[in-house]
Protein backbone atom coordinates (compact mmCIF):
# COMPACT_ATOMS: atom_id res chain seq x y z
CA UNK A 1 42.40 122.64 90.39
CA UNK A 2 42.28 124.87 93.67
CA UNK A 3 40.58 123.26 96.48
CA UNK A 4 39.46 125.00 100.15
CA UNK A 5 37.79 123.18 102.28
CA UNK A 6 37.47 125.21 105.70
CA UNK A 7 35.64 122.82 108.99
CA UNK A 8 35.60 123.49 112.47
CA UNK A 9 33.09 125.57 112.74
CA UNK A 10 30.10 126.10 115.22
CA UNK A 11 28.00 127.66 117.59
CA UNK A 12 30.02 128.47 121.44
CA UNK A 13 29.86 130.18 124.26
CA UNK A 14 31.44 133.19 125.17
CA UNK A 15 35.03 132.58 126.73
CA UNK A 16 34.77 129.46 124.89
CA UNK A 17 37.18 127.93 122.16
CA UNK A 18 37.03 126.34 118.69
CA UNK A 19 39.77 124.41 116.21
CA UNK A 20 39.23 125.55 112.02
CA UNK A 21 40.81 123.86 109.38
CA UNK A 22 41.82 124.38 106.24
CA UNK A 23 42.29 121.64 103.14
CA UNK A 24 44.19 123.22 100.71
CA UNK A 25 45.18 121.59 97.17
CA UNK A 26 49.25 121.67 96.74
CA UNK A 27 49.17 124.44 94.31
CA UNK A 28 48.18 127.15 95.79
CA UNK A 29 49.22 126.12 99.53
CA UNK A 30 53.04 124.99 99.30
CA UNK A 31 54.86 128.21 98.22
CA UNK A 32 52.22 130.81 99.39
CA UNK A 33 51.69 132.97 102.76
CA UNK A 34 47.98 131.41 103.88
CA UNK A 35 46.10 133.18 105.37
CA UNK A 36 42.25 133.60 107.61
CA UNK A 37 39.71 135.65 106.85
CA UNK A 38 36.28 136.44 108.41
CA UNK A 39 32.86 137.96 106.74
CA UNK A 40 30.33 139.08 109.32
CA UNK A 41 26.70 139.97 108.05
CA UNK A 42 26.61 142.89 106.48
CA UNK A 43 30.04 143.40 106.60
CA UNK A 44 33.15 143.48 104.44
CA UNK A 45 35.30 140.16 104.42
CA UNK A 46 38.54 141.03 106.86
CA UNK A 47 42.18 139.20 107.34
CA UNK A 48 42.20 137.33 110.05
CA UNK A 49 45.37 136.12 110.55
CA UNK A 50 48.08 134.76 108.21
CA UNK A 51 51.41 132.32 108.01
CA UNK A 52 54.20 132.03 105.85
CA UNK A 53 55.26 129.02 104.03
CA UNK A 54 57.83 128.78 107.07
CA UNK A 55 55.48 128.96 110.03
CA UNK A 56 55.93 133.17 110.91
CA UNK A 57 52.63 134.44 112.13
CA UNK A 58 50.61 137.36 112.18
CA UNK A 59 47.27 138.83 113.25
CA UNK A 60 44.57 141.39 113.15
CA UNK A 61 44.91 143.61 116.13
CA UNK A 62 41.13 142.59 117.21
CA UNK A 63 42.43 138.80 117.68
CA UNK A 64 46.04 139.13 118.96
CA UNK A 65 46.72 136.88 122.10
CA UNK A 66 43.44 134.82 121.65
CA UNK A 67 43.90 133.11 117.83
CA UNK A 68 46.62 131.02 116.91
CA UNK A 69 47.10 129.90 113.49
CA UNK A 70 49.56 127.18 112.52
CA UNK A 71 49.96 124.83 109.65
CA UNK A 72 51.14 121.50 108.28
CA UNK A 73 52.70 121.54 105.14
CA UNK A 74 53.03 118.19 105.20
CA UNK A 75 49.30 117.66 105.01
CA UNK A 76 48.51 120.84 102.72
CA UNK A 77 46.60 122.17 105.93
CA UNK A 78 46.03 124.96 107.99
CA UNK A 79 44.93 125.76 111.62
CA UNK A 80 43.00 128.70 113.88
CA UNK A 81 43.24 127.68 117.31
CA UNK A 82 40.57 130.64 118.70
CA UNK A 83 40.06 131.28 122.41
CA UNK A 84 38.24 133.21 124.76
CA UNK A 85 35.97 133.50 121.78
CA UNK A 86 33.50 136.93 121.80
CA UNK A 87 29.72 137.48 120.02
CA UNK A 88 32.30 140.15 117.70
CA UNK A 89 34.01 137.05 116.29
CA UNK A 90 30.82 135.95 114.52
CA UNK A 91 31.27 135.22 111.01
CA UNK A 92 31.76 132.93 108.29
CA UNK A 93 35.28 131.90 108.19
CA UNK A 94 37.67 131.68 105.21
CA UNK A 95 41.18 130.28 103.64
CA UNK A 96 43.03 131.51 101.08
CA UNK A 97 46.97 132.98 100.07
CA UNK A 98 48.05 135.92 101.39
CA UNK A 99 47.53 138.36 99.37
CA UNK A 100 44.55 137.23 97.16
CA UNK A 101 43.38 138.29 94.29
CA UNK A 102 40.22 139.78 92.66
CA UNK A 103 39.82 136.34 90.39
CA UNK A 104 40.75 133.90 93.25
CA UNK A 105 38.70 131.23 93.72
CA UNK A 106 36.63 130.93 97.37
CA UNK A 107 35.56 127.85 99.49
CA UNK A 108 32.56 128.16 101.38
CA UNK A 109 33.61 129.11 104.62
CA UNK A 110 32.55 127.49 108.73
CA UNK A 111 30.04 129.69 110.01
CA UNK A 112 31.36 130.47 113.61
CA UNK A 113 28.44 131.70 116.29
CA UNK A 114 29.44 133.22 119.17
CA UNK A 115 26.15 133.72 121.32
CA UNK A 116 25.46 132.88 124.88
């Protein structure tokens, strides 16, 4: 059974900085590129960043030099460090394998508020 539980979440300040997590079940986390993804209201869900099962990043243009994601394989988990946080990056927060598919199954997101 796949499980995503994504935490972390929250309402900050502009400039300011928040830890997500990700609880993945074993099957779908251990051999697969993870990745993050972000739904803003009214908007299309967009990649956000993702990792291989060996720890190689990458990232959206919009969040390059202010996310980092990291995981623990150990722990079936996954990380977005976010800094110097802006009212763009607004939106509910997701997990999931890189690439996904149109059957996958979907936690329910951390809403993340950036508003002064």
């Amino acid at each position: 059974q796949v499980q995503l539980v994504e935490s972390g979440g929250g309402l900050v300040q502009p400039g300011g900085s928040l830890r997500l997590s990700c609880a993945a079940s074993g099957s779908i986390f251990s051999i697969n590129r993870m990745g993050w993804y972000r739904q803003a209201p009214g908007k299309q869900r967009e990649l956000v960043a993702t990792i291989t099962s060996g720890g190689s990043p990458n990232y959206a243009d919009s969040v390059k030099g202010r996310f980092t994601i990291s995981r623990d394989n150990a722990k079936n988990t996954m990380y977005l460090q976010m800094n110097s946080l802006k009212p763009e990056d607004t939106a509910v927060y997701y997990c999931n394998r890189f690439p996904n598919y149109l059957n996958d199954y979907w936690g329910q997101g951390t809403q993340v508020t950036v508003s002064s």
